[in-house]
Each structure stands twice: as C-alpha cells, then as structure tokens.
N, C-alpha and C. Protein backbone atom coordinates (compact mmCIF):
# COMPACT_ATOMS: atom_id res chain seq x y z
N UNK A 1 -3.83 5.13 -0.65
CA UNK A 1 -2.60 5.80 -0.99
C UNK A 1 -2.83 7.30 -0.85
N UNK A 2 -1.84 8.47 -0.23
CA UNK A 2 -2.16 9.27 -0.58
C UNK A 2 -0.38 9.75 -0.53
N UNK A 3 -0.49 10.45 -1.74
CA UNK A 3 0.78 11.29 -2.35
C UNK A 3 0.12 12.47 -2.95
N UNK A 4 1.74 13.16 -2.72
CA UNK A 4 1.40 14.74 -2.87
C UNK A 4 3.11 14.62 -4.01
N UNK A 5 3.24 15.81 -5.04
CA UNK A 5 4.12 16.34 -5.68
C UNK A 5 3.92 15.39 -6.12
N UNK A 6 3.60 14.03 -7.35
CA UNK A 6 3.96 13.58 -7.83
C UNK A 6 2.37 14.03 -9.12
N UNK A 7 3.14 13.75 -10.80
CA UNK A 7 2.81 13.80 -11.87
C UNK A 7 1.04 12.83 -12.01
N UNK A 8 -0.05 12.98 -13.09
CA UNK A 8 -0.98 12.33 -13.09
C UNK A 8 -0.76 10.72 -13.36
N UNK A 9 0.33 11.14 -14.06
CA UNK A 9 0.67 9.85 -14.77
C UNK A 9 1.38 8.92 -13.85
N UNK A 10 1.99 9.34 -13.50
CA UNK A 10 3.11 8.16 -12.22
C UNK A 10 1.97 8.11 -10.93
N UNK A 11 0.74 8.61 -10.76
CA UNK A 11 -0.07 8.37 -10.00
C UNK A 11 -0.91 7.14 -10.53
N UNK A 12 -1.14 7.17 -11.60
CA UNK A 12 -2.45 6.45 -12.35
C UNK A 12 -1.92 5.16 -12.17
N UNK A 13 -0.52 4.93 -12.99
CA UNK A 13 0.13 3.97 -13.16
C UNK A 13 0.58 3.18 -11.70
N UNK A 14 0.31 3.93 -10.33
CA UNK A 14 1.20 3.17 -9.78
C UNK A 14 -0.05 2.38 -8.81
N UNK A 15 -1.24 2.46 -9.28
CA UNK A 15 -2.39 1.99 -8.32
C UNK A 15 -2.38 0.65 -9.58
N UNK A 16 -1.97 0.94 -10.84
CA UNK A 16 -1.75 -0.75 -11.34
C UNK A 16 -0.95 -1.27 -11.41
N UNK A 17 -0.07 -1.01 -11.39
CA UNK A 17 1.56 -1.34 -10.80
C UNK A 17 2.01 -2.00 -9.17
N UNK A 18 1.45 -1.29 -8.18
CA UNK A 18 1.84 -1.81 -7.19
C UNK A 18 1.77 -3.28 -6.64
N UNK A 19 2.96 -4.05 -7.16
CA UNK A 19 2.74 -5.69 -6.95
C UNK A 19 4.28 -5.86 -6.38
N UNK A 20 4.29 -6.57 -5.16
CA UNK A 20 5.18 -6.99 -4.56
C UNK A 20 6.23 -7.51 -5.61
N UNK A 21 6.09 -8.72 -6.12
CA UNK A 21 6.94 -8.78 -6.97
C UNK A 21 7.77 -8.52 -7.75
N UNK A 22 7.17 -7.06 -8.82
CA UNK A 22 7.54 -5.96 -9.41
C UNK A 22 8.76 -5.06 -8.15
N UNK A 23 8.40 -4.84 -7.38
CA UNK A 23 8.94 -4.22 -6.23
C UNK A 23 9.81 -4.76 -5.36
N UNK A 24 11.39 -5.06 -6.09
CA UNK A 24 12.57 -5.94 -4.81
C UNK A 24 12.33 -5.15 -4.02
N UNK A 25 12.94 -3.45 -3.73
CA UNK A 25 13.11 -2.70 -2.54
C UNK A 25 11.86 -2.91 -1.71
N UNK A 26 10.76 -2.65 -1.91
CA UNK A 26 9.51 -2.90 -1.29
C UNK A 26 9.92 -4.30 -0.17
N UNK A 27 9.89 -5.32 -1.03
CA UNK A 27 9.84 -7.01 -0.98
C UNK A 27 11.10 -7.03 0.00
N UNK A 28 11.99 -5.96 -0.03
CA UNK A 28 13.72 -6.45 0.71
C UNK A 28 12.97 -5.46 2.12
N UNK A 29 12.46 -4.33 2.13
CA UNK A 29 11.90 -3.69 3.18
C UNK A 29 10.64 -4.69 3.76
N UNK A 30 9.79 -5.28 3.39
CA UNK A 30 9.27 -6.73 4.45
C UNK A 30 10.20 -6.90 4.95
N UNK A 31 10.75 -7.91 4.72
CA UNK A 31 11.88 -8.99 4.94
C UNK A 31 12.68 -8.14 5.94
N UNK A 32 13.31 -7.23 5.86
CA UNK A 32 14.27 -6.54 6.39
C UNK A 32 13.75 -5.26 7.80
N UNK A 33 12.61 -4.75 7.22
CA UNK A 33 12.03 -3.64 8.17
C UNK A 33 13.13 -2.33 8.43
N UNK A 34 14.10 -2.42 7.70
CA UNK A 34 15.20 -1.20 7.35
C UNK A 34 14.85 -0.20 6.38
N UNK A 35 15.32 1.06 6.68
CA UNK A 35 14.84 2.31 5.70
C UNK A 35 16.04 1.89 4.38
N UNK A 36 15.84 2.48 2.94
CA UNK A 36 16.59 2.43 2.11
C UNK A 36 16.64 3.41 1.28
N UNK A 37 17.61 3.46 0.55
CA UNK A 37 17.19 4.53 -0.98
C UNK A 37 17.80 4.04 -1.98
N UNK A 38 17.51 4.15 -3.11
CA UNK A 38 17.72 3.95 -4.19
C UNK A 38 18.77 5.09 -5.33
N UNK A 39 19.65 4.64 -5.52
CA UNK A 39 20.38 5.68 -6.14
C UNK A 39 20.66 5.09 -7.52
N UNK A 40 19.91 5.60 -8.56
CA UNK A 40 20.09 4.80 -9.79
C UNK A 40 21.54 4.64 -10.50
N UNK A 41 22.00 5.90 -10.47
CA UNK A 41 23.31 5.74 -10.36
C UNK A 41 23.92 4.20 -10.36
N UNK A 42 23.72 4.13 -8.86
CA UNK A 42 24.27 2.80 -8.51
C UNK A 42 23.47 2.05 -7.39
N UNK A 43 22.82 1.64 -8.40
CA UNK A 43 21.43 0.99 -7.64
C UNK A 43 21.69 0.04 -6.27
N UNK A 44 21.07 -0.77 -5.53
CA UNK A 44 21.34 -1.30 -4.71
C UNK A 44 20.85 -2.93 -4.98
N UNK A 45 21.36 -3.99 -4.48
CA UNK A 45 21.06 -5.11 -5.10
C UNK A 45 19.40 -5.56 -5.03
N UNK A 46 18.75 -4.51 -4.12
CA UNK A 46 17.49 -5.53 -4.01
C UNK A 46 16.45 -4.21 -5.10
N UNK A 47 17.11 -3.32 -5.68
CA UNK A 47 16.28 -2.60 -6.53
C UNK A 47 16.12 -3.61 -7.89
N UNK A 48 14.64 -3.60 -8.32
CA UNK A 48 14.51 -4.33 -9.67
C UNK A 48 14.22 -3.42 -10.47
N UNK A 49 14.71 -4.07 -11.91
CA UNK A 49 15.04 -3.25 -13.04
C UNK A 49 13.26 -2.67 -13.37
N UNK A 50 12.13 -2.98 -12.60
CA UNK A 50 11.02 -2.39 -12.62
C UNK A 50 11.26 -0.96 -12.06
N UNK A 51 11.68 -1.08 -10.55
CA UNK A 51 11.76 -0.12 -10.16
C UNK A 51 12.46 0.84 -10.58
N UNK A 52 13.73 0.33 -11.11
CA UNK A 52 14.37 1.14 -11.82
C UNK A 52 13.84 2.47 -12.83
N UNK A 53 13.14 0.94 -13.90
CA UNK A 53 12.81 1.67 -15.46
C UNK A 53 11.51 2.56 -14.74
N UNK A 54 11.05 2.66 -13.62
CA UNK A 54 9.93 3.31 -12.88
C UNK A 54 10.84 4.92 -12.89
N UNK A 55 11.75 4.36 -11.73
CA UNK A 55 12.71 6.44 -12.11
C UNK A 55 13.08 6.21 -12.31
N UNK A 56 13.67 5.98 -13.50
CA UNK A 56 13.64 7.13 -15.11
C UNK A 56 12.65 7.23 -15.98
N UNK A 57 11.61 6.47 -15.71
CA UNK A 57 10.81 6.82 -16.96
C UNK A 57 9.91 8.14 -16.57
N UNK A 58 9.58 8.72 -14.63
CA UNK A 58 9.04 9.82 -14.35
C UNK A 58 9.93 10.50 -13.87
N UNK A 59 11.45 10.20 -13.77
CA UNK A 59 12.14 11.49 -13.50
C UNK A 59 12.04 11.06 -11.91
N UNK A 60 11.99 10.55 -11.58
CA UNK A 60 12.16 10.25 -10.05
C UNK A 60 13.15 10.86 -8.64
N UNK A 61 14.40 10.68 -9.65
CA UNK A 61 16.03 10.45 -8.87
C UNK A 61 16.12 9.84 -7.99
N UNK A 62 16.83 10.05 -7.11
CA UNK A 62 16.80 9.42 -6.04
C UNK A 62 15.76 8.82 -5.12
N UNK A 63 15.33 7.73 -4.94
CA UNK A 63 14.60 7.50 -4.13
C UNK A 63 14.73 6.48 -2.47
N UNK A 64 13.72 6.96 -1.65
CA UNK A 64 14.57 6.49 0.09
C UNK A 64 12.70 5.79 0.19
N UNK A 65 12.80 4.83 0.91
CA UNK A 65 11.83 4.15 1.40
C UNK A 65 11.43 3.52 3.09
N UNK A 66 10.33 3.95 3.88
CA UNK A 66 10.83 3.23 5.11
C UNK A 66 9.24 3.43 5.49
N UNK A 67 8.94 2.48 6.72
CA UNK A 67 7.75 2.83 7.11
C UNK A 67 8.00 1.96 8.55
N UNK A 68 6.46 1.81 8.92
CA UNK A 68 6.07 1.03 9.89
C UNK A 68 4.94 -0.20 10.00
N UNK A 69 5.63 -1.38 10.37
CA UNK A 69 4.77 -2.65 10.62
C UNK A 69 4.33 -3.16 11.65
N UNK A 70 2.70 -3.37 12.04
CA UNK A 70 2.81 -3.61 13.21
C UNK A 70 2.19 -5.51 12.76
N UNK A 71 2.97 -6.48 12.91
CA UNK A 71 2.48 -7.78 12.41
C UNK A 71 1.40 -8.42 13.35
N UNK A 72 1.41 -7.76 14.72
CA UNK A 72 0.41 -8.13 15.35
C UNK A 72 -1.37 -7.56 14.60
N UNK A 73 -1.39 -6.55 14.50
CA UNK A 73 -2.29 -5.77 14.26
C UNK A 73 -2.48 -6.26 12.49
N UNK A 74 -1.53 -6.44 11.77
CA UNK A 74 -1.90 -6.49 10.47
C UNK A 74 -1.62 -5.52 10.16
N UNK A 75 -1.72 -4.52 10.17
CA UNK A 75 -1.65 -3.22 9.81
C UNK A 75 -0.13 -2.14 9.46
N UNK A 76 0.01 -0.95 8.49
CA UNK A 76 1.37 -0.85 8.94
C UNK A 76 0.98 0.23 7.63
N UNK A 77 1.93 1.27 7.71
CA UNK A 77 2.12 2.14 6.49
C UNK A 77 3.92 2.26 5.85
N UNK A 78 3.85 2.56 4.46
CA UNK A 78 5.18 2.79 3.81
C UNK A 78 5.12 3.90 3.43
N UNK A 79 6.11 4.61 3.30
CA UNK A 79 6.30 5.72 2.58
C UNK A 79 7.50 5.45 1.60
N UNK A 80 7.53 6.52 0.84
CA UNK A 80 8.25 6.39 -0.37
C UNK A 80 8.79 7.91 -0.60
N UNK A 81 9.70 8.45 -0.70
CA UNK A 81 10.75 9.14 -0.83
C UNK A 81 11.10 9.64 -2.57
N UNK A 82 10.76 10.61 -3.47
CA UNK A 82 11.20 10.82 -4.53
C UNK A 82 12.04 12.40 -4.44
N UNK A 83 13.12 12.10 -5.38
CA UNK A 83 14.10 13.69 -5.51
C UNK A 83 15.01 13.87 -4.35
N UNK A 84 15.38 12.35 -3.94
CA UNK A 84 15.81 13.06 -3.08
C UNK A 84 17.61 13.37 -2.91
N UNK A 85 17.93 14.73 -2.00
CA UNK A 85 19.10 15.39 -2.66
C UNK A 85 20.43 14.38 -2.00
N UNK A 86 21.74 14.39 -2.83
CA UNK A 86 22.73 13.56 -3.11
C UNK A 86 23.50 14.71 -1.97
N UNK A 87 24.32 14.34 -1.57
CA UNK A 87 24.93 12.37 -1.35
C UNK A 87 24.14 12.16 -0.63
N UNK A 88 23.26 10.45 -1.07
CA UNK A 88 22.95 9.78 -0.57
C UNK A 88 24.03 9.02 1.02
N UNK A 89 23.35 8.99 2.05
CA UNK A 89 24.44 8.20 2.76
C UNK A 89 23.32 8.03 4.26
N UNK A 90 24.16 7.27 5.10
CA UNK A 90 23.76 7.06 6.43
C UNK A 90 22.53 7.97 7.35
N UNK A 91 23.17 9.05 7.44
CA UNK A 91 22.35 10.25 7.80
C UNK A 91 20.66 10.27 7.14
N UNK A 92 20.18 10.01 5.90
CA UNK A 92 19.24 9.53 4.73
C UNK A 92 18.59 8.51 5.61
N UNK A 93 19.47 7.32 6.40
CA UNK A 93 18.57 6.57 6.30
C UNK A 93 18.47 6.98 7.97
N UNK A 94 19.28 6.74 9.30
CA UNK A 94 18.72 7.98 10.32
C UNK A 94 17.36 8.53 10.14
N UNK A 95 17.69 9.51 9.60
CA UNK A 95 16.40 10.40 9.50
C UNK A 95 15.10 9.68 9.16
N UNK A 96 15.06 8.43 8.28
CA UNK A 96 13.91 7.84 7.70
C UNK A 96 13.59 6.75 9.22
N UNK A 97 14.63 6.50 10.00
CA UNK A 97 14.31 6.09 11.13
C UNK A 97 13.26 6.70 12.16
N UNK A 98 13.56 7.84 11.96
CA UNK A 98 13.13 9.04 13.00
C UNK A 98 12.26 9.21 12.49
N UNK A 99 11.82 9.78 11.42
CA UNK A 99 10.19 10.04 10.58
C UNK A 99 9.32 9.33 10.58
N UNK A 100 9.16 8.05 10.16
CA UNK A 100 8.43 6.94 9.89
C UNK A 100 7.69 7.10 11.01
N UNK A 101 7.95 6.27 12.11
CA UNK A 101 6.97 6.68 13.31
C UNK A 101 5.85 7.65 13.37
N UNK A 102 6.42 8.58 13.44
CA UNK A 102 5.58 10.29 12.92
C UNK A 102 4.57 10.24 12.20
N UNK A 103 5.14 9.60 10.84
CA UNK A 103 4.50 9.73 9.89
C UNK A 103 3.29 8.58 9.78
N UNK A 104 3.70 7.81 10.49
CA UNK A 104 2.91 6.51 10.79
C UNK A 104 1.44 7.35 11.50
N UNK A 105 1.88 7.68 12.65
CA UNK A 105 1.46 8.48 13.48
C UNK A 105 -0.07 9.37 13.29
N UNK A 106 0.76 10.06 11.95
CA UNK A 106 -0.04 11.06 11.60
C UNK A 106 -1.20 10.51 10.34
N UNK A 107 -0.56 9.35 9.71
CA UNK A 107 -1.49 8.72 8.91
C UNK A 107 -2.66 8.13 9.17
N UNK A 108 -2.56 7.42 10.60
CA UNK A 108 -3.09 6.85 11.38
C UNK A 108 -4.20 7.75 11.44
N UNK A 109 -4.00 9.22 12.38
CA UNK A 109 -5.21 10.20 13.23
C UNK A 109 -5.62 10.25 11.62
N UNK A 110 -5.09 10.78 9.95
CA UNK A 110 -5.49 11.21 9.41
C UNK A 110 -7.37 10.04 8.98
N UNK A 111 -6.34 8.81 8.89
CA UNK A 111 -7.63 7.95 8.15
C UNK A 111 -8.25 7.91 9.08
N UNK A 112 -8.48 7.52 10.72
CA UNK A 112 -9.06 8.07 11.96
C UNK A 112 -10.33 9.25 11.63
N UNK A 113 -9.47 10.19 11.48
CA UNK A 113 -10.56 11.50 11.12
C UNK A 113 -11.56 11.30 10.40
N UNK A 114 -10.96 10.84 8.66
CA UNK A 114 -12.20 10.45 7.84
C UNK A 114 -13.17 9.20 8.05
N UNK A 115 -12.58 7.96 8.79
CA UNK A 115 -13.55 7.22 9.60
C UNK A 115 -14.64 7.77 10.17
N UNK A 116 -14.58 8.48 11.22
CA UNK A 116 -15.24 8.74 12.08
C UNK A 116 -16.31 10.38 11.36
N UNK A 117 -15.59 10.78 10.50
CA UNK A 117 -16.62 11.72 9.32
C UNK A 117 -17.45 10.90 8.79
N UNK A 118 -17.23 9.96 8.16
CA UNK A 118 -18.06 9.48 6.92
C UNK A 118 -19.15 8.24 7.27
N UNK A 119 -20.32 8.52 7.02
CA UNK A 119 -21.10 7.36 7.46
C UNK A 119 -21.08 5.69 6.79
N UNK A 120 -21.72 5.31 7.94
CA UNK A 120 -21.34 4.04 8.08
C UNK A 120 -21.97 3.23 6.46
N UNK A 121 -20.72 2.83 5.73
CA UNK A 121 -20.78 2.48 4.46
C UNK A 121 -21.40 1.01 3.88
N UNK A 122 -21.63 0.23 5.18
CA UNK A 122 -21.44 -1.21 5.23
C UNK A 122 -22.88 -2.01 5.16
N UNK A 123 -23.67 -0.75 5.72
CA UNK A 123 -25.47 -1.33 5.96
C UNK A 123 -25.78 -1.66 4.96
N UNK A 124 -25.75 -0.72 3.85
CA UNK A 124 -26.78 -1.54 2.25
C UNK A 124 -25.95 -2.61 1.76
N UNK A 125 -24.86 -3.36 2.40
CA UNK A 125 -24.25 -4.29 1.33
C UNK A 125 -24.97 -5.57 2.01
N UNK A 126 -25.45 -6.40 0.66
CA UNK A 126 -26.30 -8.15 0.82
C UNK A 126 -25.05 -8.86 1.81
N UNK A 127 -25.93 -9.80 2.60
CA UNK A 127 -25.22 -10.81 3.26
C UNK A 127 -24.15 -11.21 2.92
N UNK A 128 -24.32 -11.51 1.48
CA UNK A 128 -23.52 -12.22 0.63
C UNK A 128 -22.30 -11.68 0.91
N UNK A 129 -22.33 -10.42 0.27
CA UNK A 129 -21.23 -9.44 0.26
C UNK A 129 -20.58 -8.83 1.82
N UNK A 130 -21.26 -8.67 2.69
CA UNK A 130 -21.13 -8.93 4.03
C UNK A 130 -19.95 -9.92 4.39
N UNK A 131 -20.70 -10.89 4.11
CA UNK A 131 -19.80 -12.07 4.03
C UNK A 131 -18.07 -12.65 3.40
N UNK A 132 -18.37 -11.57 2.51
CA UNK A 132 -16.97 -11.62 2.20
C UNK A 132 -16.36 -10.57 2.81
N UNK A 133 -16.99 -9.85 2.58
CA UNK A 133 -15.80 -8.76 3.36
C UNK A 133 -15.34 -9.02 4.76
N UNK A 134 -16.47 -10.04 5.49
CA UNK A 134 -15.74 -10.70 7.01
C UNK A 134 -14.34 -11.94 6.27
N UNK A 135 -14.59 -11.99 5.45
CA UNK A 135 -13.13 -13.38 5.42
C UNK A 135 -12.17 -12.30 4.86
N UNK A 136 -12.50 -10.87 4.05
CA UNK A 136 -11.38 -10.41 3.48
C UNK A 136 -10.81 -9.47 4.73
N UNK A 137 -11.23 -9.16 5.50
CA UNK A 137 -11.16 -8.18 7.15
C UNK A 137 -10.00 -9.37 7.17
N UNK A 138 -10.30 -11.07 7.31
CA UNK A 138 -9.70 -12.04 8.35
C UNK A 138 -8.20 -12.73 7.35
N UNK A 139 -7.93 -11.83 6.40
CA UNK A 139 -6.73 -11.91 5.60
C UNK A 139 -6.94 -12.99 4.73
N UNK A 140 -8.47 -13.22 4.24
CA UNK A 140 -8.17 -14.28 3.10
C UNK A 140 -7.93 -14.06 2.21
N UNK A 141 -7.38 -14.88 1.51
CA UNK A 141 -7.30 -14.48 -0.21
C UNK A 141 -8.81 -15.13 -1.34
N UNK A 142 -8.93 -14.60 -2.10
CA UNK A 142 -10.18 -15.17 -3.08
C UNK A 142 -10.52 -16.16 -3.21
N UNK A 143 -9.75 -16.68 -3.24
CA UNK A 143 -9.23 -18.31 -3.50
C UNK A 143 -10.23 -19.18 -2.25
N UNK A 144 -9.38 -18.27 -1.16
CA UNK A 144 -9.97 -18.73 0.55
C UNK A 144 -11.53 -18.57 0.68
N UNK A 145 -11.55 -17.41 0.28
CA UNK A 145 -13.22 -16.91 0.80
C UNK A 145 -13.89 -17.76 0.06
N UNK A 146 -13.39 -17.94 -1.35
CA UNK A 146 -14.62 -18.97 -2.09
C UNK A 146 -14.88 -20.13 -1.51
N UNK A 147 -13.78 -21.14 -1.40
CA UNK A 147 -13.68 -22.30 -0.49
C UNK A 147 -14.21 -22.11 0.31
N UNK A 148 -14.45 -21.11 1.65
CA UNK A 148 -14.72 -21.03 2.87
C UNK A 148 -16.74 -20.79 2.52
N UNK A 149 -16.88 -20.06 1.57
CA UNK A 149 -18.48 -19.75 1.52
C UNK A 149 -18.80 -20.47 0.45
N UNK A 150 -17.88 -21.29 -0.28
CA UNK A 150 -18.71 -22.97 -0.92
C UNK A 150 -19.22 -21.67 -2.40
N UNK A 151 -18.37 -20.56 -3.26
CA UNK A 151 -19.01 -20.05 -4.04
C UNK A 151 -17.91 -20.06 -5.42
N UNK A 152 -17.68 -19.78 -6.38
CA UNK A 152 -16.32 -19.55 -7.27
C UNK A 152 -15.69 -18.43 -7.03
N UNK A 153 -14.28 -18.03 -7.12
CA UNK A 153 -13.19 -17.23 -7.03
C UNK A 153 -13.92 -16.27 -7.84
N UNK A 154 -14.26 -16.38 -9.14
CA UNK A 154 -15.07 -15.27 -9.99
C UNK A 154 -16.39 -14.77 -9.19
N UNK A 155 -17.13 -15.05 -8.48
CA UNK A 155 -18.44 -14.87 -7.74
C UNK A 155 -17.59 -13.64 -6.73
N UNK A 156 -16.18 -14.26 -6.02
CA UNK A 156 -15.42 -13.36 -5.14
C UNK A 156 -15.66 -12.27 -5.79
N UNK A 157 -14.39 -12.56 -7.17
CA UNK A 157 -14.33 -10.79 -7.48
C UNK A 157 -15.04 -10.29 -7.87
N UNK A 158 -16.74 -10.75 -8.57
CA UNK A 158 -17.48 -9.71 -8.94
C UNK A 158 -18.23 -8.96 -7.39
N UNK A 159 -18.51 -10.02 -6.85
CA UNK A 159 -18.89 -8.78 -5.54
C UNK A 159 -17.87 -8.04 -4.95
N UNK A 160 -17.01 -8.03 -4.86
CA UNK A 160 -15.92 -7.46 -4.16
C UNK A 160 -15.56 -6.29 -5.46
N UNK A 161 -16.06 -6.45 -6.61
CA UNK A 161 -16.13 -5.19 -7.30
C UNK A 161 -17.23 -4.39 -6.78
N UNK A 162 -18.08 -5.13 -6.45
CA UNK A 162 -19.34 -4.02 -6.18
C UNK A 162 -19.18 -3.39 -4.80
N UNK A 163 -18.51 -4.37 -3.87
CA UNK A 163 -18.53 -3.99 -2.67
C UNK A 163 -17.59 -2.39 -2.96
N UNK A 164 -16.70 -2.45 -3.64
CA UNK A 164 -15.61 -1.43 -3.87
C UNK A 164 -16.36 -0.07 -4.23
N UNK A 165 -17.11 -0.31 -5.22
CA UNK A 165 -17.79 0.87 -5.92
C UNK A 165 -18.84 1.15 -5.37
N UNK A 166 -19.48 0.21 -4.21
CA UNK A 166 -20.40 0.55 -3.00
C UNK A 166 -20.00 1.49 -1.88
N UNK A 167 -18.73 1.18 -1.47
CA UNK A 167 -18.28 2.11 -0.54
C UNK A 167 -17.48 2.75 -0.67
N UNK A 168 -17.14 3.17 -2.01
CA UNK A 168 -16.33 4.29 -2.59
C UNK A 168 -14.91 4.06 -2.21
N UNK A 169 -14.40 2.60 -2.44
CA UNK A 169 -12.65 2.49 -3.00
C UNK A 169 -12.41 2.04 -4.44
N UNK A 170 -11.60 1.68 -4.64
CA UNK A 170 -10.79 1.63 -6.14
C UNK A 170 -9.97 -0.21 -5.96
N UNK A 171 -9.75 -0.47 -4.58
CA UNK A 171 -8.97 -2.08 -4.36
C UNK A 171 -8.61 -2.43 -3.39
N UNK A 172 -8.36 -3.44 -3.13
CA UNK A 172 -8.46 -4.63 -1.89
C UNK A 172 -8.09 -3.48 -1.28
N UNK A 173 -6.45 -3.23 -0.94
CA UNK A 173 -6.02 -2.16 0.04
C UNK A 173 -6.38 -1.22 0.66
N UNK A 174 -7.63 -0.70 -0.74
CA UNK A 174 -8.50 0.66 -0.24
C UNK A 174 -9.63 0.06 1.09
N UNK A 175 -10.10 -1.28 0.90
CA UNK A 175 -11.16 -1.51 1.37
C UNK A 175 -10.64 -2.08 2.74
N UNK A 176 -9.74 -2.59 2.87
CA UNK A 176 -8.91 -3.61 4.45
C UNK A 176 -8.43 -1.69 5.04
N UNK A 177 -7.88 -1.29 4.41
CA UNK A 177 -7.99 0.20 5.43
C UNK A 177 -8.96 0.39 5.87
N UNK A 178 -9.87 0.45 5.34
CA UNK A 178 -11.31 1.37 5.74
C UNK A 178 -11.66 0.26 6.72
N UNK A 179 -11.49 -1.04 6.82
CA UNK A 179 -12.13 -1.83 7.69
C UNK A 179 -11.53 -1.73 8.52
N UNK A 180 -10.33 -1.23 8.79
CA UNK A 180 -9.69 -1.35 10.46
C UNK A 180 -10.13 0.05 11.34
C-alpha cells in the first residue's frame, strides 16, 4: 500500500481492515471494473455501512475509487480517492477512467525501481519456507499449500509469518507484490 495525506490512524487501521467483504464498493469494482465514488450524503447501493462508518469516523467525504486489472497476469492496482470536491457527477468518474492507467503505470516503474534496488531477499529462507512461498506466488490459499505439502494450515501461517518478517513485509499482499 502506499498513501500519502491520509491521518496515522486511518493508516494503521486500514492494513487490518482491508477485507473484501467489509468493502461492497471494492467487491462491486471486481465484479464491475467501473470507476465510482461514494457520496455519503447519498451513498450508492454497493457502499457498506463499513465503508460508510469508515468516512465519517476519519472525515473522509467524498470518496471515488478505480484502478486496473490485468486477470491474465494476476496482478492489478486500486486506488482510492478521499475529499473529494462536490458535485460529484460523470466528469469524476471520466477522469478516474483516464488516470488509472497512469497511475497503474507509474506504480508499476515505482515497485520496479525498488525491486531491482533491493537485494535478493529469498536466499536465507529454508526449503520449507521456499516452498510455500512457490504455492503462495501460484495463488494458493493456506488451506491449499498445506494439503499440497502434506503439513497443517497453522505450520502455513507460522512460516509465512517468518517468511514476512524475513523479507521485510507486514502480509500476504505485501509479499505476492514483491514476488512478481
């Protein structure tokens, strides 16, 4: 994740927070691949009262959402939109048409850059752990990798904690970036 202008607190909270579920607009942007915004005012049907009680509880206002998916690749970035100025309308989402790309773009060269800075993180980790991180690269879930390497779902997440704090991320998301 990386955000700029936003509070410590609506940062902290949203690396434990971020769950599809919790998140209609998120969950309606899969499904849909359309830019949106959120006007609490008068919310939109696929905003949930999470997202909601989310701005207002940091002062949010308005919020517009849009990104890019590439389903071949796996891969894809969102952005997220806070403050943003009224009237909300057509033009809002236009523009989030036109950006996204860009911004895709530029996210891309950015994690690119620090790839290719930072040395290769992957040598001191055991087979073991090796090993998972090839089924978690190949989109498994915990569940999968255990089944697949014959070990318990708990065995998953304690290495996959270490693997995390081995190569300096914080969660799954942090670590499937760094692997592409």
């Amino acid at each position: 994740m990386l955000a700029t202008g936003h509070g410590d607190d609506y940062l902290r909270q949203m690396s434990t927070t971020f769950e599809l579920g919790q998140r209609g607009s998120l969950a309606w942007w899969f499904a849909s691949r359309q830019p949106f915004y959120i006007d609490p005012k008068k919310p939109p049907p696929h905003a949930s009262a999470f997202e909601l009680d989310e701005i207002e509880r940091f002062a949010l206002g308005n919020v517009a959402g849009h990104g890019v998916l590439n389903a071949k690749a796996n891969a894809g970035t969102y952005f997220g939109f806070a403050g943003v100025m009224e009237p909300l309308g057509d033009w809002h989402l236009e523009a989030l048409t036109l950006i996204a790309p860009v911004l895709n773009d530029l996210m891309l060269s950015h994690i690119a850059l620090i790839e290719r800075s930072a040395p290769c993180r992957f040598e001191h980790l055991t087979a073991r752990q090796k090993d998972i991180v090839r089924q978690l690269a190949a989109g498994k879930s915990n569940k999968a990798i255990a089944l697949v390497l014959g070990i318990t779902e708990k065995s998953v997440r304690n290495q996959l904690a270490k693997v995390y704090a081995s190569v300096g991320v914080g969660r799954r998301t942090e670590l499937i970036a760094l692997l592409r």
